[in-house]
PDB file of N, CA and C in Angstrom:
ATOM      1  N   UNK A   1     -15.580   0.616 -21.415  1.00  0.00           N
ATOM      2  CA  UNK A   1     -15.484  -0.021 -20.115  1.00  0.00           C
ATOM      3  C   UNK A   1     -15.201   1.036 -19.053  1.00  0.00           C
ATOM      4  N   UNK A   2     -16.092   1.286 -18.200  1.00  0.00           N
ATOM      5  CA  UNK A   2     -15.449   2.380 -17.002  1.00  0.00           C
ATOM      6  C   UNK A   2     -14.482   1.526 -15.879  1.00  0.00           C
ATOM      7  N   UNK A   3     -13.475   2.346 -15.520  1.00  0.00           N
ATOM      8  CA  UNK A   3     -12.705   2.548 -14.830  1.00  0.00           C
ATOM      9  C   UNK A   3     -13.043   2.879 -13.854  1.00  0.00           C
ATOM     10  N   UNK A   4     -12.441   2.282 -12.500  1.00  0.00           N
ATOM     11  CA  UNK A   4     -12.701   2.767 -10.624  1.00  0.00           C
ATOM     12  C   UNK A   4     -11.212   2.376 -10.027  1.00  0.00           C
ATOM     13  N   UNK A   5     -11.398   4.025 -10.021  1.00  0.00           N
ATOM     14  CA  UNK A   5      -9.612   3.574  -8.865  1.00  0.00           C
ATOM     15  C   UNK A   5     -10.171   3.954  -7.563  1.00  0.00           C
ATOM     16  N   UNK A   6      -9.711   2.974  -6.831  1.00  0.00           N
ATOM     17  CA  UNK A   6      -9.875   2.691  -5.287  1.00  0.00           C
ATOM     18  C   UNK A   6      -8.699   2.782  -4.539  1.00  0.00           C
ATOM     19  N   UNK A   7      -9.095   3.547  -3.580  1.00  0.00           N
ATOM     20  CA  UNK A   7      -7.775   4.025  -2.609  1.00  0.00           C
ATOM     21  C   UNK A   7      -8.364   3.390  -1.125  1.00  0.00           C
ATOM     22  N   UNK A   8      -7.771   2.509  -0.712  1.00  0.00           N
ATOM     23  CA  UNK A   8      -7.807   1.920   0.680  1.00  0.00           C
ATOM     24  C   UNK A   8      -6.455   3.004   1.492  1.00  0.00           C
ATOM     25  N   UNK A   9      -7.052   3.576   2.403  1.00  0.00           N
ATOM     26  CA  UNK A   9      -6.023   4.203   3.151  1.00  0.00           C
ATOM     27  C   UNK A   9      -5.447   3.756   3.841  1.00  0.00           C
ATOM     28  N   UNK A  10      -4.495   3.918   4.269  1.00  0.00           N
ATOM     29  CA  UNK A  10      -3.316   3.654   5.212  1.00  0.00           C
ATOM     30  C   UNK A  10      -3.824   3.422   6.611  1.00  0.00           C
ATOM     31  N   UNK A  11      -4.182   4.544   6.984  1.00  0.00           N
ATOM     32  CA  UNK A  11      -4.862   4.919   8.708  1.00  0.00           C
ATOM     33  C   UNK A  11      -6.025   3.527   8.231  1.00  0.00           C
ATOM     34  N   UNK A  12      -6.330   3.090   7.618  1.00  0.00           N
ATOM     35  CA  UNK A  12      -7.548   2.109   8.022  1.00  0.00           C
ATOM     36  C   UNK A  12      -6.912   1.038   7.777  1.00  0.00           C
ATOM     37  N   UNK A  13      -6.329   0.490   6.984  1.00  0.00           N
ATOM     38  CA  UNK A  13      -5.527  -0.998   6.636  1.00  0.00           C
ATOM     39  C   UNK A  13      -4.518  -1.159   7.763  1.00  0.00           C
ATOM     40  N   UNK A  14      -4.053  -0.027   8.330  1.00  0.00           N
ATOM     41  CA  UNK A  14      -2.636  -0.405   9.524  1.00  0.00           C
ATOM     42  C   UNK A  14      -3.247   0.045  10.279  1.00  0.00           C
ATOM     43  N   UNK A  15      -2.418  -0.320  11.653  1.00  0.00           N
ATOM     44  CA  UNK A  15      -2.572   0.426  12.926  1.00  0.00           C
ATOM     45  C   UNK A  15      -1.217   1.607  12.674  1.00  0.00           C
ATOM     46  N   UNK A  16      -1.922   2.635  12.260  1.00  0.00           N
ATOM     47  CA  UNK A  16      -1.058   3.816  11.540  1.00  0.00           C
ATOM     48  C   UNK A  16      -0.127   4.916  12.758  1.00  0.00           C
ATOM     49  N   UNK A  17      -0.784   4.034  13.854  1.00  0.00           N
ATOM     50  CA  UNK A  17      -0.289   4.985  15.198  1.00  0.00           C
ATOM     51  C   UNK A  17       0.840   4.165  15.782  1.00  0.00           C
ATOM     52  N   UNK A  18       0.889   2.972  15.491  1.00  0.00           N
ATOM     53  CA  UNK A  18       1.836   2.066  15.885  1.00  0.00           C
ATOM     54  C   UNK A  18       3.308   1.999  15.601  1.00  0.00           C
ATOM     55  N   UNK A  19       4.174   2.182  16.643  1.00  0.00           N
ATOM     56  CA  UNK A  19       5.827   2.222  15.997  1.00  0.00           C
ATOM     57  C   UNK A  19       6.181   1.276  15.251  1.00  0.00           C
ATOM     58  N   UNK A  20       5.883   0.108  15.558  1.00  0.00           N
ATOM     59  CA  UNK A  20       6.127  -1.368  14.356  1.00  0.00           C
ATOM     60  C   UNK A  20       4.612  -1.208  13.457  1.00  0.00           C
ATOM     61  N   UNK A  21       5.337  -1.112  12.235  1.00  0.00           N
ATOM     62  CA  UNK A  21       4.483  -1.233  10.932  1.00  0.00           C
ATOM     63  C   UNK A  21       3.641  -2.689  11.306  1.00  0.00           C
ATOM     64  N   UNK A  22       2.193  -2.456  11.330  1.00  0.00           N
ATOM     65  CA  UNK A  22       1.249  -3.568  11.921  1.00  0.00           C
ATOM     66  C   UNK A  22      -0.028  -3.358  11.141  1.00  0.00           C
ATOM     67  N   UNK A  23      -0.902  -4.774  10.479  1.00  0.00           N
ATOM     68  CA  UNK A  23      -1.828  -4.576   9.511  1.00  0.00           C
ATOM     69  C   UNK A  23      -3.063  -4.414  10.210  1.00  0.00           C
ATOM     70  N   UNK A  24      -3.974  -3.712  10.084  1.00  0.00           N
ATOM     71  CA  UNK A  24      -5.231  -3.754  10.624  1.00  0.00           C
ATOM     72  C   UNK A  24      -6.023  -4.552  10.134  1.00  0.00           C
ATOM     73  N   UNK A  25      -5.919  -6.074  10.394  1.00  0.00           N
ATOM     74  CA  UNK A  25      -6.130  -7.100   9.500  1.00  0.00           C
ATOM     75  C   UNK A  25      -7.709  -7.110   9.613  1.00  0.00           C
ATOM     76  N   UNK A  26      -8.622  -6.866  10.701  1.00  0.00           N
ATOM     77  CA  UNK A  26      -9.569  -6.571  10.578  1.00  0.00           C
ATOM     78  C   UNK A  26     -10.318  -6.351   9.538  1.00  0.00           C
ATOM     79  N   UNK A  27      -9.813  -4.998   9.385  1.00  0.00           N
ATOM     80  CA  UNK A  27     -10.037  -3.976   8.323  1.00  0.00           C
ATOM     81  C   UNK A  27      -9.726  -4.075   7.230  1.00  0.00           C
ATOM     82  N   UNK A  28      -8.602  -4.918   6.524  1.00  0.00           N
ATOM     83  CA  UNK A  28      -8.199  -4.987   5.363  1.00  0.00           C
ATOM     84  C   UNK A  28      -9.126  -6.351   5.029  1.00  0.00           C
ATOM     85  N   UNK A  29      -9.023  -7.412   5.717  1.00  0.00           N
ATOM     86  CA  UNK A  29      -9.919  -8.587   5.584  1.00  0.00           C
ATOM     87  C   UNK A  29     -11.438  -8.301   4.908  1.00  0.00           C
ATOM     88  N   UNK A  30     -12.178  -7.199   5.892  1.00  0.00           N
ATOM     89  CA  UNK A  30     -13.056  -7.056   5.423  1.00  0.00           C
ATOM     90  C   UNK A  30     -13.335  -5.367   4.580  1.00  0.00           C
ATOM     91  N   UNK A  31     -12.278  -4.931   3.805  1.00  0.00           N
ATOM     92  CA  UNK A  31     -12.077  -3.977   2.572  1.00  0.00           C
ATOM     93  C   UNK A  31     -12.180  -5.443   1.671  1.00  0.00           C
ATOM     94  N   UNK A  32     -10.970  -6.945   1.763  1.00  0.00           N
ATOM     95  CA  UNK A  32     -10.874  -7.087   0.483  1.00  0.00           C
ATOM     96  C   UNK A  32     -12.396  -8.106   0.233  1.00  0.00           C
ATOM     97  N   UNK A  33     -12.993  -8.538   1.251  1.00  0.00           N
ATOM     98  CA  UNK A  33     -13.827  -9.298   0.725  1.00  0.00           C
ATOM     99  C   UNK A  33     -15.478  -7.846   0.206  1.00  0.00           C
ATOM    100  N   UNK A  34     -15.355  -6.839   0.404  1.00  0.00           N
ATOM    101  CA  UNK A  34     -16.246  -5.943   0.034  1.00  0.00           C
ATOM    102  C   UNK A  34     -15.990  -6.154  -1.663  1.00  0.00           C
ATOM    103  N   UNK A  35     -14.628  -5.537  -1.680  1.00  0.00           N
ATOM    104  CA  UNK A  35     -13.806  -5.380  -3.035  1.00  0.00           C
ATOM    105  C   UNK A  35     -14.268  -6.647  -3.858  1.00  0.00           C
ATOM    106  N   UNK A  36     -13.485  -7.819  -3.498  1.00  0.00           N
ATOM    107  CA  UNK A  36     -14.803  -9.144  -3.879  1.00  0.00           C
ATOM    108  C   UNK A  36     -15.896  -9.507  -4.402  1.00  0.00           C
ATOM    109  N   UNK A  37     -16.603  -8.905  -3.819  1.00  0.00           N
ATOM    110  CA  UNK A  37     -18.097  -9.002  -3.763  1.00  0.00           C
ATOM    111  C   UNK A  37     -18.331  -8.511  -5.366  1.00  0.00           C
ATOM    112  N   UNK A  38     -17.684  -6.896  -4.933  1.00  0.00           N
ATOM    113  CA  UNK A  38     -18.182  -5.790  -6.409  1.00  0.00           C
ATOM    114  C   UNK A  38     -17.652  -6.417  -7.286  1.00  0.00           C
ATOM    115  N   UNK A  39     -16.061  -6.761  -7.223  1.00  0.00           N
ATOM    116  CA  UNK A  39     -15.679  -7.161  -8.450  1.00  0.00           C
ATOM    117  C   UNK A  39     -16.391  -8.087  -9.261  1.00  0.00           C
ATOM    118  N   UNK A  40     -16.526  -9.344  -8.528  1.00  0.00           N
ATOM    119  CA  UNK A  40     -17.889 -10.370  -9.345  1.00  0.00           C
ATOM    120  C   UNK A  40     -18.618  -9.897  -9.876  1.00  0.00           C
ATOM    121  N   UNK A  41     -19.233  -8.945  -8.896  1.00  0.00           N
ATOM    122  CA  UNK A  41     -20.916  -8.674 -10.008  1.00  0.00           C
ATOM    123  C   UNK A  41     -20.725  -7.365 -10.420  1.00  0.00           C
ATOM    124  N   UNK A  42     -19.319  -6.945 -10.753  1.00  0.00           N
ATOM    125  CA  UNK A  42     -18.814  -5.864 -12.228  1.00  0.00           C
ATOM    126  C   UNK A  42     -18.278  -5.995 -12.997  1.00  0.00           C
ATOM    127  N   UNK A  43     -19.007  -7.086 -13.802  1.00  0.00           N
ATOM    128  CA  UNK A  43     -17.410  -7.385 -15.139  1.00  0.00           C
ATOM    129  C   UNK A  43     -17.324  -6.330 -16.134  1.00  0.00           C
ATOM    130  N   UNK A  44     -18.139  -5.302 -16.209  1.00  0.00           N
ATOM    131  CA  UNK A  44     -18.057  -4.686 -16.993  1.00  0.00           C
ATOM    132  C   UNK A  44     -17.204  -3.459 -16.400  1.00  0.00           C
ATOM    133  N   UNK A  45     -16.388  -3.794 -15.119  1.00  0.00           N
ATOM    134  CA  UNK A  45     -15.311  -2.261 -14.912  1.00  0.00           C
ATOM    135  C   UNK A  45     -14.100  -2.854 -14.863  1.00  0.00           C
ATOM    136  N   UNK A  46     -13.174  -2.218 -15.178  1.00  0.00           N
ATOM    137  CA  UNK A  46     -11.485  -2.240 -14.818  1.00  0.00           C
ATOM    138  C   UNK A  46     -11.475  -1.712 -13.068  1.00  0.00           C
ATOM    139  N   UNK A  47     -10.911  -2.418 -12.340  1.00  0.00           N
ATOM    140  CA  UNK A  47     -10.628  -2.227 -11.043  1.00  0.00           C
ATOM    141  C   UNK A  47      -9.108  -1.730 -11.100  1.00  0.00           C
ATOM    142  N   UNK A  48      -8.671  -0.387 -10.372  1.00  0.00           N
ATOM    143  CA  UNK A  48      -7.663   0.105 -10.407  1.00  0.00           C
ATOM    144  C   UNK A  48      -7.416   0.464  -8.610  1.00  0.00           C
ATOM    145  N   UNK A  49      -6.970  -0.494  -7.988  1.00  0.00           N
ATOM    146  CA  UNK A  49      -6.701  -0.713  -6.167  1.00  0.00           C
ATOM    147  C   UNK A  49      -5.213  -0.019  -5.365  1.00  0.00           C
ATOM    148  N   UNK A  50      -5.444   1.131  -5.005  1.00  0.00           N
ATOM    149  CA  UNK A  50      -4.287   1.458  -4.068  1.00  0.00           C
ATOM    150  C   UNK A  50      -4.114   1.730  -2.906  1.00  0.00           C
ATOM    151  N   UNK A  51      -2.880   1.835  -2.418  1.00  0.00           N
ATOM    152  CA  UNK A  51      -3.302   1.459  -0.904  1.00  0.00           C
ATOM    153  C   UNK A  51      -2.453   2.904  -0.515  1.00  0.00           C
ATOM    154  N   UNK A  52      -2.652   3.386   0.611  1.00  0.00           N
ATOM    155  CA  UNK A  52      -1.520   4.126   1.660  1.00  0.00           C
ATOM    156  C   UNK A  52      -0.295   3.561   2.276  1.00  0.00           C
ATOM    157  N   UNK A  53       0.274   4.351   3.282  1.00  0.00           N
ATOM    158  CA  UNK A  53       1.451   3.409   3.421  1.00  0.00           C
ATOM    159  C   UNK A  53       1.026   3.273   5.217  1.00  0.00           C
ATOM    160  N   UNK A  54       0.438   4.200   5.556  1.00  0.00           N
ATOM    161  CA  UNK A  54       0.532   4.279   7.029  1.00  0.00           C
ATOM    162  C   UNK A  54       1.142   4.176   8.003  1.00  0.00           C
ATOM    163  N   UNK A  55       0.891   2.760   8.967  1.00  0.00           N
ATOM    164  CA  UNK A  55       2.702   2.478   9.591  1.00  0.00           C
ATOM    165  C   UNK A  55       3.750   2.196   9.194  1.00  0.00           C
ATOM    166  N   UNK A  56       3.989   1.897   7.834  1.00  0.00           N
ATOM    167  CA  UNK A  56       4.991   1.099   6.871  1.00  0.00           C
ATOM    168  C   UNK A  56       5.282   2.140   5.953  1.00  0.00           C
ATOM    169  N   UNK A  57       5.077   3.401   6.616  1.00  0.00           N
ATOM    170  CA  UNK A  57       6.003   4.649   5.790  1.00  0.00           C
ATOM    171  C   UNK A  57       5.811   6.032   6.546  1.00  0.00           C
ATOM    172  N   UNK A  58       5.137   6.245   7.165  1.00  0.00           N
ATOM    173  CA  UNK A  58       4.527   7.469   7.813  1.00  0.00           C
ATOM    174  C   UNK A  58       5.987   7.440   9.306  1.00  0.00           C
ATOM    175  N   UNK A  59       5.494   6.602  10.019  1.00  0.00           N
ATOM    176  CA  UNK A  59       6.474   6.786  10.636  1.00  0.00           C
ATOM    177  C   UNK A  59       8.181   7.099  10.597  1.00  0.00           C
ATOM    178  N   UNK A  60       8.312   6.149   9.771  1.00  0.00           N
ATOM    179  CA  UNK A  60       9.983   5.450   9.387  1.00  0.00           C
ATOM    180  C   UNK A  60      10.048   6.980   8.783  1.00  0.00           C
ATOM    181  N   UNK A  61       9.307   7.586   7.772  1.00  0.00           N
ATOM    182  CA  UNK A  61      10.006   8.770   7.046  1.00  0.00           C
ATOM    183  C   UNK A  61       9.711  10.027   7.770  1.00  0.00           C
ATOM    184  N   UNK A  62       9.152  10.184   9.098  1.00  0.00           N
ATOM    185  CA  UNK A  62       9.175  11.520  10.250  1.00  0.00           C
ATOM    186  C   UNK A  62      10.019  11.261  10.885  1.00  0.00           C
ATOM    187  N   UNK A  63      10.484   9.733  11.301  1.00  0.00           N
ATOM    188  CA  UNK A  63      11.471   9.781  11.949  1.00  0.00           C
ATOM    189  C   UNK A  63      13.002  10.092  11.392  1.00  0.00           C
ATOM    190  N   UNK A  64      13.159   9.595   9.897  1.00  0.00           N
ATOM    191  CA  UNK A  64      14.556   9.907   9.598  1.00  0.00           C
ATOM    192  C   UNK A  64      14.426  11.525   8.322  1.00  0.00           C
ATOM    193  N   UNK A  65      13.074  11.427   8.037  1.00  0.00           N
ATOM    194  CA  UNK A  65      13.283  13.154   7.613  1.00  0.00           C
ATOM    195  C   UNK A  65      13.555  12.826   6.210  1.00  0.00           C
ATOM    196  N   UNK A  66      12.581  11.617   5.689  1.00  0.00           N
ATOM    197  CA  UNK A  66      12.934  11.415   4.461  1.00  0.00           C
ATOM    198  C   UNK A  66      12.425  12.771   3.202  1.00  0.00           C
ATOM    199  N   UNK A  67      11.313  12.714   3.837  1.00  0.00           N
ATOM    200  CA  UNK A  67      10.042  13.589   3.433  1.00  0.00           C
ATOM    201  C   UNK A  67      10.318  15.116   2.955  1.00  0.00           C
ATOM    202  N   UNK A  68      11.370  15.180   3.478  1.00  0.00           N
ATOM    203  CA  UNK A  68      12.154  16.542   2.884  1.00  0.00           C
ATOM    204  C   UNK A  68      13.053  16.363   2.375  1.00  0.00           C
ATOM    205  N   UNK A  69      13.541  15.595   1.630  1.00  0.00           N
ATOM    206  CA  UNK A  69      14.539  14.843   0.382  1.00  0.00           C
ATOM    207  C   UNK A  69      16.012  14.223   0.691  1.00  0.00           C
ATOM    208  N   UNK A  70      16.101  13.698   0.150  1.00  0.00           N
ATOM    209  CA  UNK A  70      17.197  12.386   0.081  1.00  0.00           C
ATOM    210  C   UNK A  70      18.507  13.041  -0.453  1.00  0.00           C
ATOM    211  N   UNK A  71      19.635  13.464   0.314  1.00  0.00           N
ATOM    212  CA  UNK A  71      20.809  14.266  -0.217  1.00  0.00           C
ATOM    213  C   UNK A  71      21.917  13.696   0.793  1.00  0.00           C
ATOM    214  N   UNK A  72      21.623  12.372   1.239  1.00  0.00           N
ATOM    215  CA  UNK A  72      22.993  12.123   1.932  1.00  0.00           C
ATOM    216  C   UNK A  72      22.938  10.622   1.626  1.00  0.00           C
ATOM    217  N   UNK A  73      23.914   9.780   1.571  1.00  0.00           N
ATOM    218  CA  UNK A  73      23.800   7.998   1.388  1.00  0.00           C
ATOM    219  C   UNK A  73      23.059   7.867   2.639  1.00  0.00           C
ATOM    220  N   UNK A  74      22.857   8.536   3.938  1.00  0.00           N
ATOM    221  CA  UNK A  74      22.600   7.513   5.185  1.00  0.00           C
ATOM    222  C   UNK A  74      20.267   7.660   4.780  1.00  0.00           C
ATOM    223  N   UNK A  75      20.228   8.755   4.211  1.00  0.00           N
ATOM    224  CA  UNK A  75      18.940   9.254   3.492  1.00  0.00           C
ATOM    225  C   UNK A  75      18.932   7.904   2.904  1.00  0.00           C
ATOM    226  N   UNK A  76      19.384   8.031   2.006  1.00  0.00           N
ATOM    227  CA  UNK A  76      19.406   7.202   0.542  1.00  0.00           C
ATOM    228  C   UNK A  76      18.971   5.372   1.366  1.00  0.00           C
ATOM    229  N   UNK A  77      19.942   4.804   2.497  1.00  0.00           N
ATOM    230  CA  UNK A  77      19.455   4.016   3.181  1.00  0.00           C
ATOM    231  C   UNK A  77      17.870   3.848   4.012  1.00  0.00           C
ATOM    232  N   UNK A  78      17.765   5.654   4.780  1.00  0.00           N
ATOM    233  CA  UNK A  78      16.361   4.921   4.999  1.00  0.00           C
ATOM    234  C   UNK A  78      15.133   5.020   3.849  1.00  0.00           C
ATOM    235  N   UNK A  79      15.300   5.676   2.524  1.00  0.00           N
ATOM    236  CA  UNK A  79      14.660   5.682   1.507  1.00  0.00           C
ATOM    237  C   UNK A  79      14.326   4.531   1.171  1.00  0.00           C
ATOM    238  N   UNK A  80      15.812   3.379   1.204  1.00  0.00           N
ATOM    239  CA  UNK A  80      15.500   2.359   0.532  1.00  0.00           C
ATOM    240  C   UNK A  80      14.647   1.480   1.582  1.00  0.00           C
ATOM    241  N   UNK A  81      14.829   1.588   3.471  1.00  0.00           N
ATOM    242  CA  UNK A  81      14.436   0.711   3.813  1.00  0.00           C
ATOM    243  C   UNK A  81      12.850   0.903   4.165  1.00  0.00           C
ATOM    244  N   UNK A  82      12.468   2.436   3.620  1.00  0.00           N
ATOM    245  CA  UNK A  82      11.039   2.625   3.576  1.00  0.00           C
ATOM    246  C   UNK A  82      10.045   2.368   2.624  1.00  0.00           C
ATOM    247  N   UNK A  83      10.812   1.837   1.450  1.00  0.00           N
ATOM    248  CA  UNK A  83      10.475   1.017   0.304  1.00  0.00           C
ATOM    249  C   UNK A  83      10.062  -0.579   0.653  1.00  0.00           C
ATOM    250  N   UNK A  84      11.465  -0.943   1.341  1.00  0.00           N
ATOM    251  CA  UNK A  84      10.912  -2.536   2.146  1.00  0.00           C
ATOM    252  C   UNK A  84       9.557  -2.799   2.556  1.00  0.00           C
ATOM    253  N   UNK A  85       9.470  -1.682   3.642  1.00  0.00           N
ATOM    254  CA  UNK A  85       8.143  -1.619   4.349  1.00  0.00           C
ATOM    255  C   UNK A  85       7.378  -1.760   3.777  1.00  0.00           C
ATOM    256  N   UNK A  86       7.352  -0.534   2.617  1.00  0.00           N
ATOM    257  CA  UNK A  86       5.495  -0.214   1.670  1.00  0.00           C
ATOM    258  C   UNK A  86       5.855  -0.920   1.059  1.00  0.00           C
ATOM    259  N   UNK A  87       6.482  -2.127   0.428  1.00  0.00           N
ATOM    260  CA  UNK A  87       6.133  -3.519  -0.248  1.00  0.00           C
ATOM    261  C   UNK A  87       5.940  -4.487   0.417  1.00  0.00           C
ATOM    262  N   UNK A  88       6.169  -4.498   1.617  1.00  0.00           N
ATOM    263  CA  UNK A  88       5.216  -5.374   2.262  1.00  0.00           C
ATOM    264  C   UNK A  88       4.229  -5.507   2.539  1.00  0.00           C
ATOM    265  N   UNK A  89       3.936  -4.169   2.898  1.00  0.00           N
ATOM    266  CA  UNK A  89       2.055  -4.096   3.225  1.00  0.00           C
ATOM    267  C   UNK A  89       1.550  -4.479   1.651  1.00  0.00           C
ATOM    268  N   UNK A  90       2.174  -3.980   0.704  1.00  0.00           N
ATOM    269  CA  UNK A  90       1.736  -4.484  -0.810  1.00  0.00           C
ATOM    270  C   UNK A  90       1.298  -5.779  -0.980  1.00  0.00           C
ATOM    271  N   UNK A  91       2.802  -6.370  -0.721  1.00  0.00           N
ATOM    272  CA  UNK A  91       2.299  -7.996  -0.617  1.00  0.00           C
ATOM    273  C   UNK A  91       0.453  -8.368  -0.209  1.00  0.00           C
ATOM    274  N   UNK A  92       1.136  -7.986   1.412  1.00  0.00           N
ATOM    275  CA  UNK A  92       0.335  -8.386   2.098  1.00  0.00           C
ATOM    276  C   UNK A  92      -1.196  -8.222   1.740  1.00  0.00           C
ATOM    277  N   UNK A  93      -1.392  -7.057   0.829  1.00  0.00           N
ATOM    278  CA  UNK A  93      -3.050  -6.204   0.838  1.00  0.00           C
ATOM    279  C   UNK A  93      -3.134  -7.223  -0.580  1.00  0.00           C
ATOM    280  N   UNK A  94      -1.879  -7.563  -1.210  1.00  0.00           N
ATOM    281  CA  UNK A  94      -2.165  -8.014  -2.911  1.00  0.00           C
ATOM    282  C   UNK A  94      -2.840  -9.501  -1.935  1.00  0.00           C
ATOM    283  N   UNK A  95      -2.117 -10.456  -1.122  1.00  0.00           N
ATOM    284  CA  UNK A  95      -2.693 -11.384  -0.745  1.00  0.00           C
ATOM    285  C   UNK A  95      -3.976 -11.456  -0.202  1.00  0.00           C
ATOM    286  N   UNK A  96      -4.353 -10.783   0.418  1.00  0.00           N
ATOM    287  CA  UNK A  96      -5.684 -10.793   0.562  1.00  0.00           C
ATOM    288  C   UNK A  96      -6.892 -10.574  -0.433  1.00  0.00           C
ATOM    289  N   UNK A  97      -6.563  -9.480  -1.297  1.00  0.00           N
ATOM    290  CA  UNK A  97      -7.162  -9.591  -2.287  1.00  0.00           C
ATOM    291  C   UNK A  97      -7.190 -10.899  -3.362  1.00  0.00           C
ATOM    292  N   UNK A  98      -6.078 -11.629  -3.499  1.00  0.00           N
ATOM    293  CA  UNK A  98      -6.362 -12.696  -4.070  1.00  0.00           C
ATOM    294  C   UNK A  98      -6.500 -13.545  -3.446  1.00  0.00           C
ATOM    295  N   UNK A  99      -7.419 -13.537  -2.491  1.00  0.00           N
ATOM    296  CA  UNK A  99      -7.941 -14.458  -0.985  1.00  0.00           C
ATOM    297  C   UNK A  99      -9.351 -14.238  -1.483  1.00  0.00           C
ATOM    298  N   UNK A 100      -9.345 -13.427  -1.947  1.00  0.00           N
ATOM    299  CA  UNK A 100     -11.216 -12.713  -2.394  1.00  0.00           C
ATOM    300  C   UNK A 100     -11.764 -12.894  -4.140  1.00  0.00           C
ATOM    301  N   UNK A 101     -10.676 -13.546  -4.826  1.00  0.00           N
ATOM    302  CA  UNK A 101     -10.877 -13.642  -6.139  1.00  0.00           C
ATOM    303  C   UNK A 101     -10.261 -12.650  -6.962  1.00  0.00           C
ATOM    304  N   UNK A 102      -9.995 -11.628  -6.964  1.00  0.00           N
ATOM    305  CA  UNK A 102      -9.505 -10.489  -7.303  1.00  0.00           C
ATOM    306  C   UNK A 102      -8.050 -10.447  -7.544  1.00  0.00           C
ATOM    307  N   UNK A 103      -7.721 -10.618  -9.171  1.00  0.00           N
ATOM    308  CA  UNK A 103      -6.486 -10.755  -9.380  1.00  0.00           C
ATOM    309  C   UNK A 103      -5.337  -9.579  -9.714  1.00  0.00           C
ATOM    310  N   UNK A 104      -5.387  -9.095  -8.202  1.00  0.00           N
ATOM    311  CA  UNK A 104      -4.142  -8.454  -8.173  1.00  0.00           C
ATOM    312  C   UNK A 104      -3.118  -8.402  -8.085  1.00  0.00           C
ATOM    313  N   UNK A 105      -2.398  -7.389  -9.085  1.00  0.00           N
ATOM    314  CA  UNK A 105      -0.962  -7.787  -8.730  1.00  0.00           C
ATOM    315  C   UNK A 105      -0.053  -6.585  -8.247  1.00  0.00           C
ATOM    316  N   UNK A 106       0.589  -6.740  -7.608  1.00  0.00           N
ATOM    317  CA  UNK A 106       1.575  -5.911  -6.983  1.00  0.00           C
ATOM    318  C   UNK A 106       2.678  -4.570  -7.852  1.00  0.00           C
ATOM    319  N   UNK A 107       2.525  -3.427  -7.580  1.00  0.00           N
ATOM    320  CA  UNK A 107       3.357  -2.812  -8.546  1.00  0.00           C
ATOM    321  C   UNK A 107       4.074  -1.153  -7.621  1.00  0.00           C
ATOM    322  N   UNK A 108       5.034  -1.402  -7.858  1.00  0.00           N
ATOM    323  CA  UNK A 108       5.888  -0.579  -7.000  1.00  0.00           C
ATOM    324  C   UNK A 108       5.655   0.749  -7.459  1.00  0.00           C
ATOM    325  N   UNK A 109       5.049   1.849  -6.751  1.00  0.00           N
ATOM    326  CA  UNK A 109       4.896   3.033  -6.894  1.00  0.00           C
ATOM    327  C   UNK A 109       6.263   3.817  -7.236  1.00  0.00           C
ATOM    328  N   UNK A 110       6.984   3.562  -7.073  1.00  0.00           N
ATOM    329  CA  UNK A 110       8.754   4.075  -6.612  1.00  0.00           C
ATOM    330  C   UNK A 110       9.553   3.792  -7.779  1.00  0.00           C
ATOM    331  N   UNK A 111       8.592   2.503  -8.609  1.00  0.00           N
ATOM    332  CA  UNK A 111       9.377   2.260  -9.953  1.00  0.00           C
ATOM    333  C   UNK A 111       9.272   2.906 -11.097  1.00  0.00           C
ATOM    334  N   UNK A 112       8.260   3.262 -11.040  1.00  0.00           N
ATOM    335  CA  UNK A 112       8.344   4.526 -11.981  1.00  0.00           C
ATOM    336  C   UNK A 112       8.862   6.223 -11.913  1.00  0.00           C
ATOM    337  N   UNK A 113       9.589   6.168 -10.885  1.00  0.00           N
ATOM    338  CA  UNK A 113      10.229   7.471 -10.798  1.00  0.00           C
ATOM    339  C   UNK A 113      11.542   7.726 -11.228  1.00  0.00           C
ATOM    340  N   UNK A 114      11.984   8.608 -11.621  1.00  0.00           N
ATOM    341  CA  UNK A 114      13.208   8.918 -12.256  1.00  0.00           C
ATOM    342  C   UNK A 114      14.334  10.104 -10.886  1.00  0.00           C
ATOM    343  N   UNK A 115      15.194   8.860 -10.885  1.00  0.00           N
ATOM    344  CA  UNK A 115      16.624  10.237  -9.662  1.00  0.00           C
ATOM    345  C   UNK A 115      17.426  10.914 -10.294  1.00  0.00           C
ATOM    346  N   UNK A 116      17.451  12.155  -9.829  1.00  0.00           N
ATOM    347  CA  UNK A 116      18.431  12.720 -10.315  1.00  0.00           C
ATOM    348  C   UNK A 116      19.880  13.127  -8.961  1.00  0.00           C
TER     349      UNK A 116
END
């Protein structure tokens, strides 16, 4: 069975320039009904779908400086609340896709990492 991992970017699913994390619903609307389409008439692939974070992480982590590592609790807070964000757009991109037939499900990039 071949495998296709798909990366929907950030800058195209959000308005990635925007200070409030905002969906480029446009754009994601019509990524998931493309996605849709293929999936139907590919039963013979595994669909593997990820997204960027864009406004719902790009910003929040230039502004508090996550991006160069997490060594204080007030870090450790906006770490966690930049996690909030990029599971929402998750939600949000998983809902649309199962708006299109496409049974995706949601899985936290962040959960598989190990802190030291």
């Amino acid at each position: 069975m071949n495998k296709i991992i798909l990366k929907l970017d950030g800058s195209v699913i959000t308005m990635k320039d925007e200070k409030i994390p905002s969906v480029n619903e446009e754009n994601l609307i019509n990524a998931a009904k493309q996605i849709g389409k293929f999936y139907r008439y590919n039963s013979g692939v595994q669909l593997v779908i990820v997204h960027g974070a864009g406004s719902y992480g790009h910003q929040i982590a230039l502004k508090t400086n996550i991006h160069n590592g997490i060594k204080t609790k007030k870090r450790l807070l906006d770490f966690a609340q930049t996690q909030r964000l990029q599971n929402q757009l998750n939600l949000i991109v998983t809902e649309k896709l199962i708006e299109n037939k496409i049974p995706a499900m949601p899985i936290q990039a962040s959960a598989s990492s190990i802190w030291r």
